[in-house]
PDB file of N, CA and C in Angstrom:
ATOM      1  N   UNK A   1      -5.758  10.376   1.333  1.00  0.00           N
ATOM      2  CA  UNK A   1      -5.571  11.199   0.160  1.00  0.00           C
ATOM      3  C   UNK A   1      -4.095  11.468  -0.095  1.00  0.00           C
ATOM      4  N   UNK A   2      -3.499  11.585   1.311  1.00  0.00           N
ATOM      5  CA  UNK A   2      -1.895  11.809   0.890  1.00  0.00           C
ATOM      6  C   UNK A   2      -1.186  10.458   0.427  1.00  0.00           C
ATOM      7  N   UNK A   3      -1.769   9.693   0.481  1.00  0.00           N
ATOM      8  CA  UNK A   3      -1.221   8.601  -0.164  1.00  0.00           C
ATOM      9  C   UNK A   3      -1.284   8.422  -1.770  1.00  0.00           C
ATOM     10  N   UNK A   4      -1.809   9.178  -2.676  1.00  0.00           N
ATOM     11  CA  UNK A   4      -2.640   9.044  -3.993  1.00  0.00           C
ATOM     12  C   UNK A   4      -1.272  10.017  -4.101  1.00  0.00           C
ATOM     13  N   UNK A   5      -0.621  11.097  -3.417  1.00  0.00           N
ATOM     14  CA  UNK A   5       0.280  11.938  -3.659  1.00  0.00           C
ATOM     15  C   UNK A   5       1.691  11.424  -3.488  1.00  0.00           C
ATOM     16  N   UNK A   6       1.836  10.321  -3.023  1.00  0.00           N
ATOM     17  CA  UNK A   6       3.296   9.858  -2.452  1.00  0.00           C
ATOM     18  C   UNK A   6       3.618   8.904  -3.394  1.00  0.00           C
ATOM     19  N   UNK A   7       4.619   9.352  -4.408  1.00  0.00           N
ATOM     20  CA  UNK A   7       5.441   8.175  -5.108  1.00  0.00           C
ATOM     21  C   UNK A   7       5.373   6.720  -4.811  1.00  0.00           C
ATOM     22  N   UNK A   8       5.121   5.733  -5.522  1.00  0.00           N
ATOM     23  CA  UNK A   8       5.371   4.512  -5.000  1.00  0.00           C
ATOM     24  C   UNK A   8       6.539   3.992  -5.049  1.00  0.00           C
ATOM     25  N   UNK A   9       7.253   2.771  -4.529  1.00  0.00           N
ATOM     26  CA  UNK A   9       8.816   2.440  -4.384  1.00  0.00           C
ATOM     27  C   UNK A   9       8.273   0.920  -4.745  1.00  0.00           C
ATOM     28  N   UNK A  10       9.347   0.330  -5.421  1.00  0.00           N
ATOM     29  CA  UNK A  10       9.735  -1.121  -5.634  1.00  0.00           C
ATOM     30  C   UNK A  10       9.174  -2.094  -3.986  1.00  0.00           C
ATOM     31  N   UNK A  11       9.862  -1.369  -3.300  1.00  0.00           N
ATOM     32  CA  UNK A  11       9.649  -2.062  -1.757  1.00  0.00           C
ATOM     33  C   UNK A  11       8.785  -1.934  -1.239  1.00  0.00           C
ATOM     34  N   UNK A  12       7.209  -1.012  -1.816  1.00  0.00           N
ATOM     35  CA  UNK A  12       5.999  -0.692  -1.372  1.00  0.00           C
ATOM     36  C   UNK A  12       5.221  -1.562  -2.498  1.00  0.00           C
ATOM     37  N   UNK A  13       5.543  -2.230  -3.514  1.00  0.00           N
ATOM     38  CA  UNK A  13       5.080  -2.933  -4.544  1.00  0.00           C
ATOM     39  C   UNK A  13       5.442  -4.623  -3.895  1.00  0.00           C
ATOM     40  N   UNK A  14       6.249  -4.569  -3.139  1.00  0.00           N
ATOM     41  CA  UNK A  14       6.409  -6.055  -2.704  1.00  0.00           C
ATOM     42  C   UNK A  14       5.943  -6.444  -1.549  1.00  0.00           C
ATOM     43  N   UNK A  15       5.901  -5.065  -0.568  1.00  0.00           N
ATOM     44  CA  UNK A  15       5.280  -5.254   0.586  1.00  0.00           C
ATOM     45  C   UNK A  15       3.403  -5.737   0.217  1.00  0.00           C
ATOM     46  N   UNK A  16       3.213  -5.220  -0.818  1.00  0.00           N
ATOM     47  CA  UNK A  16       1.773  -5.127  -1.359  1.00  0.00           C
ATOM     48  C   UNK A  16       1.558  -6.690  -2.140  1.00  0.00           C
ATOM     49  N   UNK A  17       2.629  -6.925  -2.643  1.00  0.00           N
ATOM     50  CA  UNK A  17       2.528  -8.311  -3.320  1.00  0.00           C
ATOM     51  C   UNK A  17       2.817  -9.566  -2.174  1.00  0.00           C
ATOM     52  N   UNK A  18       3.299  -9.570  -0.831  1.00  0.00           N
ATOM     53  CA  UNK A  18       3.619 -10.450   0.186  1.00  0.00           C
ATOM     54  C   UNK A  18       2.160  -9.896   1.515  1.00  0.00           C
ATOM     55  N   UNK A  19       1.196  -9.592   0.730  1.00  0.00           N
ATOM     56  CA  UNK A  19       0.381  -9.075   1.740  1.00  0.00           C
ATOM     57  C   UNK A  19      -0.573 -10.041   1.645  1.00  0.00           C
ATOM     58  N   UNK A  20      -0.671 -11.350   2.737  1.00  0.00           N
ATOM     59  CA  UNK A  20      -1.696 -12.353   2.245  1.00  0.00           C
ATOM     60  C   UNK A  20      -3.310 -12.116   2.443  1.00  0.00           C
ATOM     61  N   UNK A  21      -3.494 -11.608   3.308  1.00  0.00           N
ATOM     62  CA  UNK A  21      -4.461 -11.257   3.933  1.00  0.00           C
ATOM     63  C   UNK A  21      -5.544 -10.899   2.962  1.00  0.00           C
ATOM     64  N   UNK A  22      -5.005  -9.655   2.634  1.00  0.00           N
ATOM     65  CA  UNK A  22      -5.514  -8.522   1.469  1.00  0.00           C
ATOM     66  C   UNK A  22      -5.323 -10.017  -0.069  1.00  0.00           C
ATOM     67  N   UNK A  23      -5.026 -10.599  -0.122  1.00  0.00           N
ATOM     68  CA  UNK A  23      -4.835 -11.509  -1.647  1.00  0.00           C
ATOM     69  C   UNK A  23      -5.847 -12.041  -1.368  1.00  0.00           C
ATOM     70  N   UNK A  24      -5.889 -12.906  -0.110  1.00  0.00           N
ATOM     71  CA  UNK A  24      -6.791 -14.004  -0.008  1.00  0.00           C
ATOM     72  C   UNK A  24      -8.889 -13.296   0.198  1.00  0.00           C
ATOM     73  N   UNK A  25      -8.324 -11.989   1.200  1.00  0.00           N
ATOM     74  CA  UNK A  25      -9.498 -11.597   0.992  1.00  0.00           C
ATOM     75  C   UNK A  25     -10.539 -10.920  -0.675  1.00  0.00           C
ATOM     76  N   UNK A  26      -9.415 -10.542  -1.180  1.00  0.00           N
ATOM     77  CA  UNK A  26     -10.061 -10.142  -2.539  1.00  0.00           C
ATOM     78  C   UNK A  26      -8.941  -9.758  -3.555  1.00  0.00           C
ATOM     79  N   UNK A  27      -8.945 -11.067  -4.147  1.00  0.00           N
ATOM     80  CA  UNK A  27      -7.995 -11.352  -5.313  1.00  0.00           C
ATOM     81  C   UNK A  27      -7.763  -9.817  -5.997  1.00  0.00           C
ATOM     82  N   UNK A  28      -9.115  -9.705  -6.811  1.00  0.00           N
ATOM     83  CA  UNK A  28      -8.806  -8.306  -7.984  1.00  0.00           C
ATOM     84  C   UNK A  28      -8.836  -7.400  -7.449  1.00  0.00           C
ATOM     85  N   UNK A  29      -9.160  -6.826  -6.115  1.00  0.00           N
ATOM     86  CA  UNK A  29      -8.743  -5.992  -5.916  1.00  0.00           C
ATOM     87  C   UNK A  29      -6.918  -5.782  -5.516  1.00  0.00           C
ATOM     88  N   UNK A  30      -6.346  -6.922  -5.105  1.00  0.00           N
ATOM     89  CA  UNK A  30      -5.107  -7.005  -4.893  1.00  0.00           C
ATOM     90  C   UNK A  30      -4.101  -6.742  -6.065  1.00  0.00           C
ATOM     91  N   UNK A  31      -5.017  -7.570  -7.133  1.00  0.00           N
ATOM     92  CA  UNK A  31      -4.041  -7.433  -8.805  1.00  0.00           C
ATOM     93  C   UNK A  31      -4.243  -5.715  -9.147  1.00  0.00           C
ATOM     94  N   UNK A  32      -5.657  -5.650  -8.809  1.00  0.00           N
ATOM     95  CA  UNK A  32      -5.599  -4.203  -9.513  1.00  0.00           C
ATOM     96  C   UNK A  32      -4.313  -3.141  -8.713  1.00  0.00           C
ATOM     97  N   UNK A  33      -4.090  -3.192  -7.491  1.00  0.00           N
ATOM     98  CA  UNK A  33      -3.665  -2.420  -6.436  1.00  0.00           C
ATOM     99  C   UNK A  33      -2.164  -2.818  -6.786  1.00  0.00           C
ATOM    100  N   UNK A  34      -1.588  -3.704  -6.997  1.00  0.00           N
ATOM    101  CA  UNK A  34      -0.494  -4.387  -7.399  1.00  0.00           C
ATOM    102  C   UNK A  34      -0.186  -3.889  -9.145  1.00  0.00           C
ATOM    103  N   UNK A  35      -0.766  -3.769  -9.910  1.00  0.00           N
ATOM    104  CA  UNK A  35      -0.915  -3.158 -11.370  1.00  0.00           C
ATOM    105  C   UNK A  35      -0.806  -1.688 -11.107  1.00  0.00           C
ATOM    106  N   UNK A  36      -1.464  -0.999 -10.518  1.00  0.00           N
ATOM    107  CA  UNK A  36      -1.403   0.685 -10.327  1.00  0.00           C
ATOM    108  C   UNK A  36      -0.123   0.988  -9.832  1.00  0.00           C
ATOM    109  N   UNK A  37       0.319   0.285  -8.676  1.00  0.00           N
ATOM    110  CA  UNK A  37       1.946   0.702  -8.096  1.00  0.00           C
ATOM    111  C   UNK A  37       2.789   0.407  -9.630  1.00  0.00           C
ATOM    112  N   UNK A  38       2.835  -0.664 -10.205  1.00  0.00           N
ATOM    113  CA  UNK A  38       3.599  -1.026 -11.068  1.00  0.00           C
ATOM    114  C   UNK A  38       3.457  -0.155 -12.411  1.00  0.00           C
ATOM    115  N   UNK A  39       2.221   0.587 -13.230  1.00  0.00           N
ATOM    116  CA  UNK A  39       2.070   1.378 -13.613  1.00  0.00           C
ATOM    117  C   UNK A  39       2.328   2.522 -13.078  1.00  0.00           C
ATOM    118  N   UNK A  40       2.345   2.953 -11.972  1.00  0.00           N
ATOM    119  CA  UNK A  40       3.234   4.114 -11.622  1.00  0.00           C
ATOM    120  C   UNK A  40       4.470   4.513 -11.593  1.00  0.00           C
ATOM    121  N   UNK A  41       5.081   3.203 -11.015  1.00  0.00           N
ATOM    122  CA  UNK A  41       6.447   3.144 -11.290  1.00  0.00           C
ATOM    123  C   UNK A  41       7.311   3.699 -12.243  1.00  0.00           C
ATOM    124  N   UNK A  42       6.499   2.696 -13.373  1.00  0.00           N
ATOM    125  CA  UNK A  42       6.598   2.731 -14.762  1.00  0.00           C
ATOM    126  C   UNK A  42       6.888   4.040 -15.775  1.00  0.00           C
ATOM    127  N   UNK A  43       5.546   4.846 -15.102  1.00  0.00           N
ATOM    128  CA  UNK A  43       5.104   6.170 -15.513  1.00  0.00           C
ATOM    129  C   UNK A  43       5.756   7.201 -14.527  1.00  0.00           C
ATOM    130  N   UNK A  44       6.436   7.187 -13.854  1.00  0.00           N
ATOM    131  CA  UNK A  44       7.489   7.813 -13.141  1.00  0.00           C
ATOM    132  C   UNK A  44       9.300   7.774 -13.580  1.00  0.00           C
ATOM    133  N   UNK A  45       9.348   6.777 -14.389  1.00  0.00           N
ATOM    134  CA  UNK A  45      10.548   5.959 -14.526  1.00  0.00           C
ATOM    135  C   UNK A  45      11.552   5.415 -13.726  1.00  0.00           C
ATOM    136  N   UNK A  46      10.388   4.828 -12.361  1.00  0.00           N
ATOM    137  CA  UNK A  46      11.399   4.648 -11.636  1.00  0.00           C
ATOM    138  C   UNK A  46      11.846   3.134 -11.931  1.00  0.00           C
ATOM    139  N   UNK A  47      11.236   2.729 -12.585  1.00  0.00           N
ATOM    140  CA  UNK A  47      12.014   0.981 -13.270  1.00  0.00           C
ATOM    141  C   UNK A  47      11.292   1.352 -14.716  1.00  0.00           C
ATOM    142  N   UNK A  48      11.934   0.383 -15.836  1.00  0.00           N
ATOM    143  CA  UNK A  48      11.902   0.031 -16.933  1.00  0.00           C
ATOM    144  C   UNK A  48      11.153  -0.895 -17.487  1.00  0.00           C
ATOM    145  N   UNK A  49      10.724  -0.899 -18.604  1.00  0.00           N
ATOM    146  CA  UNK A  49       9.756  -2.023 -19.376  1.00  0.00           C
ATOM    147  C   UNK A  49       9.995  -3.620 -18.945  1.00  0.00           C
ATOM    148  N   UNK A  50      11.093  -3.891 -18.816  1.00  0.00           N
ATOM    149  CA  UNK A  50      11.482  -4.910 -18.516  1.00  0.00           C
ATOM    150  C   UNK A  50      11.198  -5.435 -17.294  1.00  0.00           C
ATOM    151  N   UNK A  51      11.494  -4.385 -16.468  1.00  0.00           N
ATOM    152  CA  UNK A  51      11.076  -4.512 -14.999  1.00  0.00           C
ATOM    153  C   UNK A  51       9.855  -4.418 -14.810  1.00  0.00           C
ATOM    154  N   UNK A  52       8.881  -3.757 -15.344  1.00  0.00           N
ATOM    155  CA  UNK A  52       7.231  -3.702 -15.231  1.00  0.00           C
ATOM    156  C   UNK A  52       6.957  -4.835 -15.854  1.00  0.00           C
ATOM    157  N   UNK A  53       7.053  -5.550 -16.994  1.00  0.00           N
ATOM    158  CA  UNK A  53       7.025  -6.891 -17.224  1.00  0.00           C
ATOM    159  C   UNK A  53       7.561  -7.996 -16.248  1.00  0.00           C
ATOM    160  N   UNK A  54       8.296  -7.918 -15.414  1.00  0.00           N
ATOM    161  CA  UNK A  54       8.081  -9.254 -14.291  1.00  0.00           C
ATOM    162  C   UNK A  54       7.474  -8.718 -13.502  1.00  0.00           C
ATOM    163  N   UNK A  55       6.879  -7.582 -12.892  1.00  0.00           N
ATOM    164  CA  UNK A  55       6.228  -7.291 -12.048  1.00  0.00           C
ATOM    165  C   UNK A  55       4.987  -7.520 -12.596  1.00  0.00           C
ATOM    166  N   UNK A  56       4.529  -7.439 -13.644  1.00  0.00           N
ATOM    167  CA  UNK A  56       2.669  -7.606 -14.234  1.00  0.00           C
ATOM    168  C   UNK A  56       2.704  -9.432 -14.212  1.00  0.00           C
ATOM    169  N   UNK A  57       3.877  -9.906 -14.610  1.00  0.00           N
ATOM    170  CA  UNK A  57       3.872 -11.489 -14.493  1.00  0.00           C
ATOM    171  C   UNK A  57       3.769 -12.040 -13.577  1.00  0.00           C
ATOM    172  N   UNK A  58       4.201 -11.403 -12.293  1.00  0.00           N
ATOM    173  CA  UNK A  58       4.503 -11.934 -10.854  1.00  0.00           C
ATOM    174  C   UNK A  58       3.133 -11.630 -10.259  1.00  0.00           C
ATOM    175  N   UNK A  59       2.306 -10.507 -10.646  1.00  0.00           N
ATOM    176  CA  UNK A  59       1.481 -10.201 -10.279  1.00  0.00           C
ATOM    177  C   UNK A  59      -0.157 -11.208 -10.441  1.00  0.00           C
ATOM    178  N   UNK A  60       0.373 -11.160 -12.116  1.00  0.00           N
ATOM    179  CA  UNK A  60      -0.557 -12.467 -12.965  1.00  0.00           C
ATOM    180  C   UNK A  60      -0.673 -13.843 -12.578  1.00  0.00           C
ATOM    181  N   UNK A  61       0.740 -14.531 -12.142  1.00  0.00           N
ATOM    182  CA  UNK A  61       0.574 -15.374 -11.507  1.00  0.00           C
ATOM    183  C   UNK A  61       0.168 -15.847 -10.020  1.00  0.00           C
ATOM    184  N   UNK A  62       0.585 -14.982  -9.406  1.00  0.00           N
ATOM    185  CA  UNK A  62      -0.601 -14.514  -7.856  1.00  0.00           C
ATOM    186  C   UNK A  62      -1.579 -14.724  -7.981  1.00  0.00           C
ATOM    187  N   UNK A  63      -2.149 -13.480  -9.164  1.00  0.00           N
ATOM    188  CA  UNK A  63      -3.444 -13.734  -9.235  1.00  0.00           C
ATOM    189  C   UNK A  63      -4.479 -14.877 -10.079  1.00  0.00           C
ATOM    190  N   UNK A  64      -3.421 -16.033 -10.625  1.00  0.00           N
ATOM    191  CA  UNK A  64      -4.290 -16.887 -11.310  1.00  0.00           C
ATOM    192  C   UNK A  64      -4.256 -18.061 -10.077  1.00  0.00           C
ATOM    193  N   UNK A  65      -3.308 -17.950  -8.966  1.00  0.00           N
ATOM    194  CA  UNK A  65      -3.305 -18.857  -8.225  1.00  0.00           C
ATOM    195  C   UNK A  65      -3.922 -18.973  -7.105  1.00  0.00           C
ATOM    196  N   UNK A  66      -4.776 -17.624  -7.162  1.00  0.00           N
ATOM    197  CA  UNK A  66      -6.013 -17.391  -5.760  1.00  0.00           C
ATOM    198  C   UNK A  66      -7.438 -18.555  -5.766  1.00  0.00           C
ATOM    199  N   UNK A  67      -7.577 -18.405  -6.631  1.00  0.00           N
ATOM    200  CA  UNK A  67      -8.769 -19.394  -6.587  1.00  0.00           C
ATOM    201  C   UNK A  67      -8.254 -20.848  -5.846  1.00  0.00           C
ATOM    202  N   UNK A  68      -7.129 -21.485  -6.379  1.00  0.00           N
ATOM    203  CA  UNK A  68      -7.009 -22.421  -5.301  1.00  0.00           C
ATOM    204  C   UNK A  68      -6.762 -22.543  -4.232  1.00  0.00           C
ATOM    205  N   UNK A  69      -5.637 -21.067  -4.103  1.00  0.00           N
ATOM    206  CA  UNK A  69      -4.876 -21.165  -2.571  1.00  0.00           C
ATOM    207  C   UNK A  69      -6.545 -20.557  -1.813  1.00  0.00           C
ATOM    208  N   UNK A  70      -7.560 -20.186  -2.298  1.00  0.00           N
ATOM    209  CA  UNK A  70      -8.915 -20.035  -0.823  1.00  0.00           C
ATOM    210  C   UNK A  70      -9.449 -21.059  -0.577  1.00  0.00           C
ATOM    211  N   UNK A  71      -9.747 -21.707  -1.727  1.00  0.00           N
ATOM    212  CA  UNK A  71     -10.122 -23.101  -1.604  1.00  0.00           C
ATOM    213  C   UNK A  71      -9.161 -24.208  -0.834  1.00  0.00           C
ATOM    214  N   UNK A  72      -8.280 -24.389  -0.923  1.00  0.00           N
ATOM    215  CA  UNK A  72      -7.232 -25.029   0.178  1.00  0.00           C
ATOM    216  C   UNK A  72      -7.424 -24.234   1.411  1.00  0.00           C
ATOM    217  N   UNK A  73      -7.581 -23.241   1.110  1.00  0.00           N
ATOM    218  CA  UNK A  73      -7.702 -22.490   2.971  1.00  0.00           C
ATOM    219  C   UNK A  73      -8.776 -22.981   3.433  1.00  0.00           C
ATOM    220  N   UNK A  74      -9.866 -23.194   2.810  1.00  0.00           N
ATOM    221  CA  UNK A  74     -11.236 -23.216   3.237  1.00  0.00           C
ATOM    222  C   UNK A  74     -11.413 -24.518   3.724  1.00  0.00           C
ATOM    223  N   UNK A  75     -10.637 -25.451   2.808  1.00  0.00           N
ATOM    224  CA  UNK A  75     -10.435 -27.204   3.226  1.00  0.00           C
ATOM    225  C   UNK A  75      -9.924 -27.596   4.508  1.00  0.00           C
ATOM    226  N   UNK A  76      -8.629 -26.717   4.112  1.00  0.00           N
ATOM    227  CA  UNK A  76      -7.901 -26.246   5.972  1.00  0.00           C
ATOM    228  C   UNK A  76      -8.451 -26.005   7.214  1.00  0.00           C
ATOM    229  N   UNK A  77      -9.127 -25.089   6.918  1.00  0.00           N
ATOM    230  CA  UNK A  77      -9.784 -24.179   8.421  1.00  0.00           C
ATOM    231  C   UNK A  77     -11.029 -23.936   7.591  1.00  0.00           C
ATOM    232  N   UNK A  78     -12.436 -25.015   7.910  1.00  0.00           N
ATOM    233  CA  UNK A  78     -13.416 -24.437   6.865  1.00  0.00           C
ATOM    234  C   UNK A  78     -14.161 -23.300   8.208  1.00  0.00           C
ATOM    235  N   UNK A  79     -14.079 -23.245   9.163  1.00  0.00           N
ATOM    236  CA  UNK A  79     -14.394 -22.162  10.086  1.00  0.00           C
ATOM    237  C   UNK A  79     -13.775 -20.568  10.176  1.00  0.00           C
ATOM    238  N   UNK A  80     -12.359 -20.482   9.015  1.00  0.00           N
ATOM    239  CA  UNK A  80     -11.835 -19.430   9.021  1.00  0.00           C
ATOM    240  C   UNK A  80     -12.684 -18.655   8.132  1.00  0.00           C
TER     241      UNK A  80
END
């Protein structure tokens, strides 16, 4: 719960976007979780329109590129 209370930071938005685990296990929940920091940000002013726009892009493209990168995992290690 104290986490819903603690500001988010640029460097808690990237740690969240370099988190494979959490991507590979469930894409939308990752975009959504990755969108809320970045809307907070936003709505805090701690970055600018500009800056929430490569972050929703960076985010978008992550997330259009999950479907293959599981499927290559799965080809990889189909036991993982």
């Amino acid at each position: 719960m104290s986490d819903d209370l603690t500001p988010g930071s640029l460097a808690d938005w990237q740690r969240l976007f370099d988190d494979q685990a959490y991507w590979q296990q469930s894409p939308d929940a990752h975009f959504t979780a990755l969108m809320q920091v970045a809307n907070d940000l936003f709505g805090q002013g701690a970055i600018d329109l500009e800056q929430w726009q490569a972050l929703k892009a960076k985010a978008e493209q992550l997330h259009q590129r999950s479907p293959q990168a599981n499927v290559a995992q799965e080809v990889d290690d189909p036991d993982a």
